[in-house]
PDB file of N, CA and C in Angstrom:
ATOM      1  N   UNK A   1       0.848  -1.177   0.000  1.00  0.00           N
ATOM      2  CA  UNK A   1       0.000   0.000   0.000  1.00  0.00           C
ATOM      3  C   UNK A   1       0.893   1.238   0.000  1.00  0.00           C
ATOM      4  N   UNK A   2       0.735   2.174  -1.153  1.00  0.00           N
ATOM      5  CA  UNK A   2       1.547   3.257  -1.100  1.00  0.00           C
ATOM      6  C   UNK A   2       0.575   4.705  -0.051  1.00  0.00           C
ATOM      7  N   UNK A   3       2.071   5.102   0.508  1.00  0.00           N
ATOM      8  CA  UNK A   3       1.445   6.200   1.548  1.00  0.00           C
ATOM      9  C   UNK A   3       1.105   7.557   0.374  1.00  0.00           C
ATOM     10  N   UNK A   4      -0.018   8.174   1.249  1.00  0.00           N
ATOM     11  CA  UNK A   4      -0.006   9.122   0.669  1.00  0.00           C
ATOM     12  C   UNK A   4       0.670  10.818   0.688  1.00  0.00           C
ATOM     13  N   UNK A   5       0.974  11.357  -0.216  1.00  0.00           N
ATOM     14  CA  UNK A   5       1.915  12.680   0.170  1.00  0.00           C
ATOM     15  C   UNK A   5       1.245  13.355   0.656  1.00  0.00           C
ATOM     16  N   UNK A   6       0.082  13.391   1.158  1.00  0.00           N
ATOM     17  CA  UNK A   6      -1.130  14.057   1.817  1.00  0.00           C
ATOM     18  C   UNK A   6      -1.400  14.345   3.275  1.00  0.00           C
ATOM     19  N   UNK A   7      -1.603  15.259   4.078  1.00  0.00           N
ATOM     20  CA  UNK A   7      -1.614  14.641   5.476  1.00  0.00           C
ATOM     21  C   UNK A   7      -2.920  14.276   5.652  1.00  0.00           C
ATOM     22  N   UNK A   8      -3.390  13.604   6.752  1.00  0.00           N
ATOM     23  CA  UNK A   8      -4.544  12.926   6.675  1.00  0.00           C
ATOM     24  C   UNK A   8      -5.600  13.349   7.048  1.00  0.00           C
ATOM     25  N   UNK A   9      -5.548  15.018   7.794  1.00  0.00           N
ATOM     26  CA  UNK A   9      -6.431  15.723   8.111  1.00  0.00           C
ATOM     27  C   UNK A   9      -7.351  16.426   6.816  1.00  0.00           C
ATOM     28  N   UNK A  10      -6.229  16.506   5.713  1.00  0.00           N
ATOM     29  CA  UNK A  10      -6.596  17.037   4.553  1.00  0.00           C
ATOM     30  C   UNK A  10      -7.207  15.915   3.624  1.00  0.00           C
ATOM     31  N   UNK A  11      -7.040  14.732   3.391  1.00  0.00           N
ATOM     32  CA  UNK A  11      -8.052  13.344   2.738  1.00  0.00           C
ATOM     33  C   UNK A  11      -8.829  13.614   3.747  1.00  0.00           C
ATOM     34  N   UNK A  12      -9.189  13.287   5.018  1.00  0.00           N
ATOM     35  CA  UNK A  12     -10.546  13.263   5.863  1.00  0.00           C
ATOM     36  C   UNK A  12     -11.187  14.861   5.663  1.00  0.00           C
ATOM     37  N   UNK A  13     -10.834  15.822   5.024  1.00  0.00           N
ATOM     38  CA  UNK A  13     -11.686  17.157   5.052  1.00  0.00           C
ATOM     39  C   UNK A  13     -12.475  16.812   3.380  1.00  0.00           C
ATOM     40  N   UNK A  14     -11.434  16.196   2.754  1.00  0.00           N
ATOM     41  CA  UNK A  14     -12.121  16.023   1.443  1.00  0.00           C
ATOM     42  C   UNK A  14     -13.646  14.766   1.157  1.00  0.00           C
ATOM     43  N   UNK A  15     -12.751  14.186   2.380  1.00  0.00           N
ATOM     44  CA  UNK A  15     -13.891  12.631   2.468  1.00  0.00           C
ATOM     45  C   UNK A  15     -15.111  13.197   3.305  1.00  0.00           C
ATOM     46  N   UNK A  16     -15.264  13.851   3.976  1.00  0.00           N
ATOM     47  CA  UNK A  16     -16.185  14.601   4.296  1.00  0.00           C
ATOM     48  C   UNK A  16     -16.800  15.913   4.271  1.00  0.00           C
ATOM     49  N   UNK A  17     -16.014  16.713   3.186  1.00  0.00           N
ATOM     50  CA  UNK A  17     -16.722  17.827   2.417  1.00  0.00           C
ATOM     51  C   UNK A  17     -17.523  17.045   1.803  1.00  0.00           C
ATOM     52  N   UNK A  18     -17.317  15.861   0.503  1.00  0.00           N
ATOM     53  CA  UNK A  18     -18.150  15.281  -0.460  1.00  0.00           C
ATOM     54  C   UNK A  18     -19.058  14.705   0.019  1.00  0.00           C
ATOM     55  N   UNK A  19     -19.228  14.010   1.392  1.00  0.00           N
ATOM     56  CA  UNK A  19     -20.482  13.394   2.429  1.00  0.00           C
ATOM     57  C   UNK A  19     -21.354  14.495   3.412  1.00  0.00           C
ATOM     58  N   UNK A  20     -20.795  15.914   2.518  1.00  0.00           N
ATOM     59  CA  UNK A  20     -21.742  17.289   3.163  1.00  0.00           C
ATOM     60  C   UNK A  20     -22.034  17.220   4.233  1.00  0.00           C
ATOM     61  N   UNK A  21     -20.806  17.137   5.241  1.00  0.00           N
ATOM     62  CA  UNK A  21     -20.750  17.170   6.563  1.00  0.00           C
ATOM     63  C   UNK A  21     -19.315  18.170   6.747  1.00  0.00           C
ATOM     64  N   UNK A  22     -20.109  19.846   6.257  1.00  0.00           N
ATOM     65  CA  UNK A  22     -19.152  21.032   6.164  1.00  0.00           C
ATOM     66  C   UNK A  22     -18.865  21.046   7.294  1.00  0.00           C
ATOM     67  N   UNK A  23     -19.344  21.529   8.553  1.00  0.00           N
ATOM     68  CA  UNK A  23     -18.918  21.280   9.364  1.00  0.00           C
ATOM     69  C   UNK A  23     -17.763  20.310  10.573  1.00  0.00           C
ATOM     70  N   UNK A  24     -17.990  19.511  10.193  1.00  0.00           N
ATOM     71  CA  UNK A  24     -16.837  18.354  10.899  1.00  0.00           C
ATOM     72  C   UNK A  24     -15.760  17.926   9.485  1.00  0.00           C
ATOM     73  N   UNK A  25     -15.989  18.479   8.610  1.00  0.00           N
ATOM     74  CA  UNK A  25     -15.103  18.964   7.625  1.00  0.00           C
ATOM     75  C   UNK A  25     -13.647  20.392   7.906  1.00  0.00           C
ATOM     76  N   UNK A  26     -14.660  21.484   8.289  1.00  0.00           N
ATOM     77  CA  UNK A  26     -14.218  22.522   8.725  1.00  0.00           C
ATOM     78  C   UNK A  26     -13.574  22.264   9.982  1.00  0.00           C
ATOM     79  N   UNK A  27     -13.539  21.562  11.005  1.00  0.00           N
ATOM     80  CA  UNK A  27     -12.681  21.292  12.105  1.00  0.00           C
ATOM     81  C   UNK A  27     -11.749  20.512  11.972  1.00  0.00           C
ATOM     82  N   UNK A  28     -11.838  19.049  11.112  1.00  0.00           N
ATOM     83  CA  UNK A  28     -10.551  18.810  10.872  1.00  0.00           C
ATOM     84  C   UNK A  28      -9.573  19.291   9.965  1.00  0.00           C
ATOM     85  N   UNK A  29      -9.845  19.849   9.273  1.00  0.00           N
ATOM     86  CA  UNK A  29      -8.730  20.873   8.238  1.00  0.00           C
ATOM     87  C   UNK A  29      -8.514  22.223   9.372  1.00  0.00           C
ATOM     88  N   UNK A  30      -9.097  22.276  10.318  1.00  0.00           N
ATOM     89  CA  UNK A  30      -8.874  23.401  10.880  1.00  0.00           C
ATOM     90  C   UNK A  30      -7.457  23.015  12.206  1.00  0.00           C
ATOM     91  N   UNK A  31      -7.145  22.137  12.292  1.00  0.00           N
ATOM     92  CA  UNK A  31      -6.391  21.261  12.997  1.00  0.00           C
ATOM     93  C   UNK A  31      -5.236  21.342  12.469  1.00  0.00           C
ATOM     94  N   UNK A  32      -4.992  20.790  11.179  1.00  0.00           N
ATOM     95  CA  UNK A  32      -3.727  20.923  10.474  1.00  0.00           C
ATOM     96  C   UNK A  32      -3.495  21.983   9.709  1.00  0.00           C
ATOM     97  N   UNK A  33      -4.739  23.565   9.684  1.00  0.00           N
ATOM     98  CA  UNK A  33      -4.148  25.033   9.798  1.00  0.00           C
ATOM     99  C   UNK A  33      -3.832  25.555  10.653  1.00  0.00           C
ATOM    100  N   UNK A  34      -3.841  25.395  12.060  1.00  0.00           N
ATOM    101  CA  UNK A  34      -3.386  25.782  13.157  1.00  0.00           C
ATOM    102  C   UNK A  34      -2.185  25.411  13.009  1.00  0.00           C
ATOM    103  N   UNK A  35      -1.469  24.296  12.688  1.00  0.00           N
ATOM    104  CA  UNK A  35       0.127  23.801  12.587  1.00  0.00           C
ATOM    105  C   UNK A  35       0.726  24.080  11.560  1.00  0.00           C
ATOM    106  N   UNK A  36       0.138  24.550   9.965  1.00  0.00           N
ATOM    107  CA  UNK A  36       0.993  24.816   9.466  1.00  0.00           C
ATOM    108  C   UNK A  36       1.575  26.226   9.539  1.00  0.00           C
ATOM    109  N   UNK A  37       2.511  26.491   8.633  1.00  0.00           N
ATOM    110  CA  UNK A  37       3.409  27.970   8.499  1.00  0.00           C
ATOM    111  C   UNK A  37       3.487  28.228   7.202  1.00  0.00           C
ATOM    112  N   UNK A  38       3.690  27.371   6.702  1.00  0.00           N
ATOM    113  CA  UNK A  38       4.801  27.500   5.316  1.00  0.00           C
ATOM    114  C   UNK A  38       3.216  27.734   4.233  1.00  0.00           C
ATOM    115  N   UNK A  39       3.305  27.667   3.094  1.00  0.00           N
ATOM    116  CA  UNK A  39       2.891  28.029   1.480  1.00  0.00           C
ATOM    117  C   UNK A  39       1.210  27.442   1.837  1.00  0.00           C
ATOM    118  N   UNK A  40       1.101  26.390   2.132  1.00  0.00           N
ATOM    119  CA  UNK A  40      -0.107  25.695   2.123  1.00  0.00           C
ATOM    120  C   UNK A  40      -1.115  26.312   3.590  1.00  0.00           C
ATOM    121  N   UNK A  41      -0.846  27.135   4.132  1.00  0.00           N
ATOM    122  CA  UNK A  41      -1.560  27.872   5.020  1.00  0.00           C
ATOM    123  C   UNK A  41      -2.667  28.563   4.521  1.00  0.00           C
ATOM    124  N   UNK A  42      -2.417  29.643   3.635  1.00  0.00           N
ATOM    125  CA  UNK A  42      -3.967  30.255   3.052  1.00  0.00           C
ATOM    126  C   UNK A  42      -4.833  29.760   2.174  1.00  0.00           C
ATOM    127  N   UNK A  43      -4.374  28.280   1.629  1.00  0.00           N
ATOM    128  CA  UNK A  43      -4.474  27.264   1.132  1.00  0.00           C
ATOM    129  C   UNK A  43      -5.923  26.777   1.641  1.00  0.00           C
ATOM    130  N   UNK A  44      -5.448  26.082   3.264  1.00  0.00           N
ATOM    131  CA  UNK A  44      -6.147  25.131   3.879  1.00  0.00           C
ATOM    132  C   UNK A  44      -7.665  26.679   4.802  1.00  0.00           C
ATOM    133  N   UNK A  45      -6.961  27.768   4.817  1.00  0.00           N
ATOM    134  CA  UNK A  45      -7.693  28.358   5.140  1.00  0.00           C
ATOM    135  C   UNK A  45      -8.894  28.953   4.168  1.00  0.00           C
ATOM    136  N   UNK A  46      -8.621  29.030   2.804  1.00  0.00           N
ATOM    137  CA  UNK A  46      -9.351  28.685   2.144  1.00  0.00           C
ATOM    138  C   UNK A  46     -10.504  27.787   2.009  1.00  0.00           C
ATOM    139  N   UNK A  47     -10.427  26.343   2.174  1.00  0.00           N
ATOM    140  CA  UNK A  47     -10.958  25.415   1.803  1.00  0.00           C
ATOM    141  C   UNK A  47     -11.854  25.467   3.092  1.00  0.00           C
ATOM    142  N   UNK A  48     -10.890  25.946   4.557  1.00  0.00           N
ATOM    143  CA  UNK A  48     -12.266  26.017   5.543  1.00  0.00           C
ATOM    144  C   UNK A  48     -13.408  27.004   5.766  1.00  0.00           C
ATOM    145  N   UNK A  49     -13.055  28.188   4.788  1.00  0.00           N
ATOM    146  CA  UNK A  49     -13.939  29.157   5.058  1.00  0.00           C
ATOM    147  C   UNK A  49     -15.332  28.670   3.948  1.00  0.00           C
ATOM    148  N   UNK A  50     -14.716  27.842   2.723  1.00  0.00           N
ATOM    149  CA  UNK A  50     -15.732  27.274   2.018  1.00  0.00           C
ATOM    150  C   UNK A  50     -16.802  26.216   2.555  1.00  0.00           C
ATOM    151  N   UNK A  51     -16.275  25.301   3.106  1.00  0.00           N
ATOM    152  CA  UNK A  51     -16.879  24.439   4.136  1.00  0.00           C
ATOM    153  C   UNK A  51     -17.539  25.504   5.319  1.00  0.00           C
ATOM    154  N   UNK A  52     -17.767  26.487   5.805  1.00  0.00           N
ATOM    155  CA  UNK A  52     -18.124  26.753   6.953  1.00  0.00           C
ATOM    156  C   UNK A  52     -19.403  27.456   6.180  1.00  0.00           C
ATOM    157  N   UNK A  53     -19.192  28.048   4.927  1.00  0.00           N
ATOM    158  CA  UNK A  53     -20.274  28.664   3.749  1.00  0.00           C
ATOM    159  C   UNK A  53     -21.234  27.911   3.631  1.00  0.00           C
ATOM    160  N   UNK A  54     -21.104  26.978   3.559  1.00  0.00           N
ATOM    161  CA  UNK A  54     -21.804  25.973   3.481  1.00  0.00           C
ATOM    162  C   UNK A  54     -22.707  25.069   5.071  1.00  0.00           C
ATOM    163  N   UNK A  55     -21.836  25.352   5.902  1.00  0.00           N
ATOM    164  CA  UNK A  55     -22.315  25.216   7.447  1.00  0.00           C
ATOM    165  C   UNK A  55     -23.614  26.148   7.298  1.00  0.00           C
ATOM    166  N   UNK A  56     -23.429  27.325   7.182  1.00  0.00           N
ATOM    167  CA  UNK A  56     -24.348  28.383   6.779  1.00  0.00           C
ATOM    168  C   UNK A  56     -25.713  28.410   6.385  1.00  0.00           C
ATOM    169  N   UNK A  57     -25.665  27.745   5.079  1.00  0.00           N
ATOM    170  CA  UNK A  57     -26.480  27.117   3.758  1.00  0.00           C
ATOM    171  C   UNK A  57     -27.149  26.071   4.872  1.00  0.00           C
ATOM    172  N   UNK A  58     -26.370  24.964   5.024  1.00  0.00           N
ATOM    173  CA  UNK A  58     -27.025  24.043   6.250  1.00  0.00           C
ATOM    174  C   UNK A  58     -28.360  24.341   7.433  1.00  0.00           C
ATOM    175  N   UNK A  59     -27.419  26.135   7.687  1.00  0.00           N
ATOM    176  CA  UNK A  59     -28.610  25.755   9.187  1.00  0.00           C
ATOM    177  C   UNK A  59     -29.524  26.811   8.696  1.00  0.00           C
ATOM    178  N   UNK A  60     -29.797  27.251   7.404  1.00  0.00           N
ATOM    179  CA  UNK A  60     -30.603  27.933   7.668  1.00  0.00           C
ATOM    180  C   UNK A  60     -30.419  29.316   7.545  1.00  0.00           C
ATOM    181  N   UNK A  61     -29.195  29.566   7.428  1.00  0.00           N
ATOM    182  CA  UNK A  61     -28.987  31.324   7.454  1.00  0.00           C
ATOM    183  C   UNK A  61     -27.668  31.605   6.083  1.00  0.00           C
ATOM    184  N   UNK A  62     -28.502  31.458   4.988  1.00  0.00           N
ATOM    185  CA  UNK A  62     -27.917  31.683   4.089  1.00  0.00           C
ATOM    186  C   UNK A  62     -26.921  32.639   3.554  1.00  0.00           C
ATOM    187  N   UNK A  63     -27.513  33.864   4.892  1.00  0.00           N
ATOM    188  CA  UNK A  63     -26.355  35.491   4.241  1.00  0.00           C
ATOM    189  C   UNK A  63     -25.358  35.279   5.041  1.00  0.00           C
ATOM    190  N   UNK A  64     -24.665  34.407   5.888  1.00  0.00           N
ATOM    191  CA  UNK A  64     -23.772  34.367   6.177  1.00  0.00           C
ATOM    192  C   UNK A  64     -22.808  33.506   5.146  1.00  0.00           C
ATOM    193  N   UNK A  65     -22.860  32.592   3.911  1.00  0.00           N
ATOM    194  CA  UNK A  65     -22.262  32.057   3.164  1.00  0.00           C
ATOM    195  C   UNK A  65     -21.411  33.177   2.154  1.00  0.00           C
ATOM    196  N   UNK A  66     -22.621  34.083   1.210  1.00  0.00           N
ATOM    197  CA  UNK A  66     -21.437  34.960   0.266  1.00  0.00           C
ATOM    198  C   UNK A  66     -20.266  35.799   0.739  1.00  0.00           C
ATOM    199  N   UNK A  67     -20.316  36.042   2.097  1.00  0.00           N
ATOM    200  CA  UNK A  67     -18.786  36.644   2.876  1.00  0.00           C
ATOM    201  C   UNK A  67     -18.036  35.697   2.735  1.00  0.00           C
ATOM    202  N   UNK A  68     -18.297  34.443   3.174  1.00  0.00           N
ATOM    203  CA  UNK A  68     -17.540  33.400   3.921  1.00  0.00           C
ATOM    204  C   UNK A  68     -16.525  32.888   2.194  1.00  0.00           C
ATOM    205  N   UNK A  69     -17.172  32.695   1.371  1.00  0.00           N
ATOM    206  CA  UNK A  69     -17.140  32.463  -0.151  1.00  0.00           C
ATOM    207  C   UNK A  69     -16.094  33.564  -0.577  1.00  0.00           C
ATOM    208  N   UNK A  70     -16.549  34.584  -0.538  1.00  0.00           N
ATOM    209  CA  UNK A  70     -15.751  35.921  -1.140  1.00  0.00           C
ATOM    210  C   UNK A  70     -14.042  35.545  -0.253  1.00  0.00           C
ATOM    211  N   UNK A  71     -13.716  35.487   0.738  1.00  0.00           N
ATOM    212  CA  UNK A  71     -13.118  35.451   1.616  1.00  0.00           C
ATOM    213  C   UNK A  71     -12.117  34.339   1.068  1.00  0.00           C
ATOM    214  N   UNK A  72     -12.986  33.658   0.827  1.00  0.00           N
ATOM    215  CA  UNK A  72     -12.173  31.933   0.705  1.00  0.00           C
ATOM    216  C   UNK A  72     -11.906  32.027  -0.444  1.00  0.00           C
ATOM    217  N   UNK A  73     -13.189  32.852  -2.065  1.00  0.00           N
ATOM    218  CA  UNK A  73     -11.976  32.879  -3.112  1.00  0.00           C
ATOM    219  C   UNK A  73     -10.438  33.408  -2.856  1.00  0.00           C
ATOM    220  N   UNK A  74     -10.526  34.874  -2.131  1.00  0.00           N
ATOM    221  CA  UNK A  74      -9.483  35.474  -2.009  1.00  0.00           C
ATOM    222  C   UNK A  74      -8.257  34.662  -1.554  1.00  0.00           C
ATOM    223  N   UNK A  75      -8.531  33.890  -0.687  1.00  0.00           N
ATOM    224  CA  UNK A  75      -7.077  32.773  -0.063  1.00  0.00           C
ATOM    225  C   UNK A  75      -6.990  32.157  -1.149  1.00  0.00           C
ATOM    226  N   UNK A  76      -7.313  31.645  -1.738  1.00  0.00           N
ATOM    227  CA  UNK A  76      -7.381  30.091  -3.439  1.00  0.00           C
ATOM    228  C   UNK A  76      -7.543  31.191  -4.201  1.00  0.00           C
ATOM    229  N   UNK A  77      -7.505  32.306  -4.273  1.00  0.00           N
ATOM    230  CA  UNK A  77      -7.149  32.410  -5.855  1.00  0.00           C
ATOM    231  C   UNK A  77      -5.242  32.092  -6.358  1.00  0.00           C
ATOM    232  N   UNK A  78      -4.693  32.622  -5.420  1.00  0.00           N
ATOM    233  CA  UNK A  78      -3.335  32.480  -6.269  1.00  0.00           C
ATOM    234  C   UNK A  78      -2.826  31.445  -5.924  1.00  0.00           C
ATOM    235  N   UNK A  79      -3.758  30.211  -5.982  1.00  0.00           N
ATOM    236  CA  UNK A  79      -3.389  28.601  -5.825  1.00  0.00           C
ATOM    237  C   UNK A  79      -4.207  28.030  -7.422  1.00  0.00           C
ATOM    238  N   UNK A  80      -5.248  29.375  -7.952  1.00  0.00           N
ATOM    239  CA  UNK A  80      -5.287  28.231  -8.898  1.00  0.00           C
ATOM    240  C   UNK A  80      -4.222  28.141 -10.252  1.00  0.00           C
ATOM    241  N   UNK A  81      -4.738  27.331 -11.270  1.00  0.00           N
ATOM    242  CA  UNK A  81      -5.695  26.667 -11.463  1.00  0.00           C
ATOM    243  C   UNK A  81      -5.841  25.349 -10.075  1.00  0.00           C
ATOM    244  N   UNK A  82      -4.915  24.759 -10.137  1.00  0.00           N
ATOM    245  CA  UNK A  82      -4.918  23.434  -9.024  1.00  0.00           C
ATOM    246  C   UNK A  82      -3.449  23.608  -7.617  1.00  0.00           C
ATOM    247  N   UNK A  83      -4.397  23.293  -7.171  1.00  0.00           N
ATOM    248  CA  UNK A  83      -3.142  23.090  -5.990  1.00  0.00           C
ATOM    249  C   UNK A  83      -3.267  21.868  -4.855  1.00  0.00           C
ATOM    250  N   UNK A  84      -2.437  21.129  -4.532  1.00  0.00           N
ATOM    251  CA  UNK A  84      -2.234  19.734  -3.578  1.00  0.00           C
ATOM    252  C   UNK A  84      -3.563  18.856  -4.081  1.00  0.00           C
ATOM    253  N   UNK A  85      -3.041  18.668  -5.514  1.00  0.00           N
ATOM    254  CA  UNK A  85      -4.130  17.669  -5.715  1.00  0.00           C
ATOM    255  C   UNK A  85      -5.577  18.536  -6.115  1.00  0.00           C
ATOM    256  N   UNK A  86      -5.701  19.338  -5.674  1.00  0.00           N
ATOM    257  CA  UNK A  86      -7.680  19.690  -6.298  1.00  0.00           C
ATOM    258  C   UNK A  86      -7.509  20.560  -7.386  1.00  0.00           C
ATOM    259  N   UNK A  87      -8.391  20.417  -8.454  1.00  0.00           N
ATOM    260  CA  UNK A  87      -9.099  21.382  -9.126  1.00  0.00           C
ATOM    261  C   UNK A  87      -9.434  22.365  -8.659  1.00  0.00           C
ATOM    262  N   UNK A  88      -9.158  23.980  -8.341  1.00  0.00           N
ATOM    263  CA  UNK A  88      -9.562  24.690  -7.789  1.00  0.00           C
ATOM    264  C   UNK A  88     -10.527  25.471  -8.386  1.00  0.00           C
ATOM    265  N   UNK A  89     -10.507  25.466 -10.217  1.00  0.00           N
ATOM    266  CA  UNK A  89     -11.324  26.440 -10.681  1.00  0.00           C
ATOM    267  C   UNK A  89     -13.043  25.513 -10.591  1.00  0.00           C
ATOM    268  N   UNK A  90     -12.611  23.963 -10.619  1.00  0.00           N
ATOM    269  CA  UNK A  90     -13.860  23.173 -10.797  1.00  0.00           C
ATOM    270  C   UNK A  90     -14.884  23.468  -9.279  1.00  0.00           C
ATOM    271  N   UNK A  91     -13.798  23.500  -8.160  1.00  0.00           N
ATOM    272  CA  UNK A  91     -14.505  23.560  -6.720  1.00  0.00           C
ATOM    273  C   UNK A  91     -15.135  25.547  -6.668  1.00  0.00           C
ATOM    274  N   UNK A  92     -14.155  26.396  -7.296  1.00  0.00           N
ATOM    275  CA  UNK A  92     -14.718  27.926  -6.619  1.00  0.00           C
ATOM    276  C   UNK A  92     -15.887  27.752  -7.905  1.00  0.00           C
ATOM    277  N   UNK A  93     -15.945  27.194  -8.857  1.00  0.00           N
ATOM    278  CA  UNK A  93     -17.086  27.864  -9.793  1.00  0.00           C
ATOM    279  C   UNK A  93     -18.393  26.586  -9.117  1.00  0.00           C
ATOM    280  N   UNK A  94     -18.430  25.504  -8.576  1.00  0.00           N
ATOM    281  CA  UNK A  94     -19.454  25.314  -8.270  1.00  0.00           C
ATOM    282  C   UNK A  94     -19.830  25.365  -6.795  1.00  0.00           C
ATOM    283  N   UNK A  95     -18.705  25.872  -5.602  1.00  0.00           N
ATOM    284  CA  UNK A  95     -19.145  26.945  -5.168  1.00  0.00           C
ATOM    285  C   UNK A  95     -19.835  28.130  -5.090  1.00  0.00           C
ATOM    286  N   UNK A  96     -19.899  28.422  -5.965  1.00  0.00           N
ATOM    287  CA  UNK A  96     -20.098  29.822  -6.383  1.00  0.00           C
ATOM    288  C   UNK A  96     -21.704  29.716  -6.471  1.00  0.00           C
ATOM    289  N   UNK A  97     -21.907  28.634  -7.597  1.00  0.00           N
ATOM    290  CA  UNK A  97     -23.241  28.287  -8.266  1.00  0.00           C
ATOM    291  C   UNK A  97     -24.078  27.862  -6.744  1.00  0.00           C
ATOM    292  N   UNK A  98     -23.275  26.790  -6.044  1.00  0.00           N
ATOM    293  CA  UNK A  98     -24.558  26.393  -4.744  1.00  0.00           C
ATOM    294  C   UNK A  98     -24.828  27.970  -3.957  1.00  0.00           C
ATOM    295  N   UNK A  99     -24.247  28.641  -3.653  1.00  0.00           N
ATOM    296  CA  UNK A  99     -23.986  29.926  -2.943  1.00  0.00           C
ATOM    297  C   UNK A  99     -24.963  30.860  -3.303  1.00  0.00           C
ATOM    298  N   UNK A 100     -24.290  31.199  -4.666  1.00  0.00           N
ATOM    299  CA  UNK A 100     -25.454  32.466  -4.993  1.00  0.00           C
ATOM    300  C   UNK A 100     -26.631  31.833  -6.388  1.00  0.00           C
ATOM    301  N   UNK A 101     -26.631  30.711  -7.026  1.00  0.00           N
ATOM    302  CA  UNK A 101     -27.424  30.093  -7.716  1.00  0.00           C
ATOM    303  C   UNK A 101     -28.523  28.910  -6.986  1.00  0.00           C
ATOM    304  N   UNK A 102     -27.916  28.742  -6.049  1.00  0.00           N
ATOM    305  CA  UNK A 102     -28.876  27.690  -5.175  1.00  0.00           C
ATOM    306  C   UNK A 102     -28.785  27.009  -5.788  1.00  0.00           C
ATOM    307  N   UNK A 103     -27.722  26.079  -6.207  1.00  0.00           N
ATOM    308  CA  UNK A 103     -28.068  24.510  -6.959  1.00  0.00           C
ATOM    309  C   UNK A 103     -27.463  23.672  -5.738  1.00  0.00           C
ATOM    310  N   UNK A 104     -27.241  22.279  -6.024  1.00  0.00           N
ATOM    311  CA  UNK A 104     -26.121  21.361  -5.237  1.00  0.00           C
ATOM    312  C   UNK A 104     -25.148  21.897  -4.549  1.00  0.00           C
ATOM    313  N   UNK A 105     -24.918  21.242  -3.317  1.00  0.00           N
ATOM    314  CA  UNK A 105     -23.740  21.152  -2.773  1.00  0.00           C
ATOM    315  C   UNK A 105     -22.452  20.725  -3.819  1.00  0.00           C
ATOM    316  N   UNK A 106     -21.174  21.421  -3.799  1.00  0.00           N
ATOM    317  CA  UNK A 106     -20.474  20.723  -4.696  1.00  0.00           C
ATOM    318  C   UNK A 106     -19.528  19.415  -4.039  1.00  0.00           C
ATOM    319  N   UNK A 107     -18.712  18.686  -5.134  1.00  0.00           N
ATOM    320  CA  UNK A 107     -17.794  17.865  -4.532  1.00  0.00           C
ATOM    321  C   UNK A 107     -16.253  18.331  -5.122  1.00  0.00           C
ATOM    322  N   UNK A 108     -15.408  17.737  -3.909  1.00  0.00           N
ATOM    323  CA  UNK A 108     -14.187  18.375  -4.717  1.00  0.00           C
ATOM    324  C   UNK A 108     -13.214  17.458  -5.604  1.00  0.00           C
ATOM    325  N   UNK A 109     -12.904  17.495  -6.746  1.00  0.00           N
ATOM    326  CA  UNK A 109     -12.520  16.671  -7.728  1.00  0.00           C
ATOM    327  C   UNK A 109     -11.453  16.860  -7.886  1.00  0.00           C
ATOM    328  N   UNK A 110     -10.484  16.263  -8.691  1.00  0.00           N
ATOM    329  CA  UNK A 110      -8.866  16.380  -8.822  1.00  0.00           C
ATOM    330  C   UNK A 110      -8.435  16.442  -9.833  1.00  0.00           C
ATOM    331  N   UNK A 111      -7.124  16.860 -10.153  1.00  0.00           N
ATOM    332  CA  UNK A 111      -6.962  16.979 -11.350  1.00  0.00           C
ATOM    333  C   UNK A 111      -7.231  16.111 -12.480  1.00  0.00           C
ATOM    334  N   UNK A 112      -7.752  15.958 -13.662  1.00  0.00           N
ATOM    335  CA  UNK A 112      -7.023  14.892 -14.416  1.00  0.00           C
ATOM    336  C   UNK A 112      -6.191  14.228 -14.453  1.00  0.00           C
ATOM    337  N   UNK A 113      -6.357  12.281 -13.696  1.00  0.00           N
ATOM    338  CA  UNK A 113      -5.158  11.766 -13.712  1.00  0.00           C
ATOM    339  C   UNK A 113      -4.501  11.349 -12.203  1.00  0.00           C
ATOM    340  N   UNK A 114      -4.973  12.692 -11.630  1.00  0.00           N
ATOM    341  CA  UNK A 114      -4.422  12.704 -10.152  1.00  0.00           C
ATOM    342  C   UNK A 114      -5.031  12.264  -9.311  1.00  0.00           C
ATOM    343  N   UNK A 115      -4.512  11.457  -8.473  1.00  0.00           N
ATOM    344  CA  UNK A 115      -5.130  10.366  -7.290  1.00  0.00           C
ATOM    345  C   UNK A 115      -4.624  11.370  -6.306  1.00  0.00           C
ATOM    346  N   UNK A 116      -5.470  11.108  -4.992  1.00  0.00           N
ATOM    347  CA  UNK A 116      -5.474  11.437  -3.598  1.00  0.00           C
ATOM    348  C   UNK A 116      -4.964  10.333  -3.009  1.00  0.00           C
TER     349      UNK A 116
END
């Protein structure tokens, strides 16, 4: 079994963003942003402010998501197109669409090719 270059807080935020459980999504990626420093920091802070947008959407109080969204493009934009494995333009544009279009929750997908 090959390990993955991944830490495992970041596969368990992805395995449970896609099982739309933003929330306990947003705490474990929030675990291994508290420890990092280096490049992948506004990165992971990104991905939790998207997940918490979506916490939002969840309970009921929808105007708290387009801040949370705006916020989180701003960290992931100068990660895209892709960064550690995700598609970033595939995750902010159907972000975008559940947010201010009201469609689906999205899932986050990977590059062409690229395994998690």
């Amino acid at each position: 079994m090959t390990e993955s270059i991944y830490p495992d807080e970041y596969l368990e935020f992805i395995r449970l963003f896609n099982d739309e459980r933003f929330f306990e999504a947003h705490e474990v990626l929030e675990a291994l942003w508290r420890r990092e420093n280096g490049t992948p920091k506004p990165f992971y802070q990104g991905l939790i402010q998207i997940a918490a947008a979506f916490v939002h959407l969840q309970k009921g109080t929808p105007a708290g998501a387009p801040p949370l969204y705006q916020k989180a493009f701003s960290h992931l934009e100068p990660f895209l197109p892709s960064f550690s494995g995700l598609d970033l333009n595939v995750l902010l544009t159907a972000a975008h669409q559940a947010i201010f279009g009201h469609t689906s929750f999205p899932k986050i997908y990977t590059p062409r090719g690229q395994k998690l």
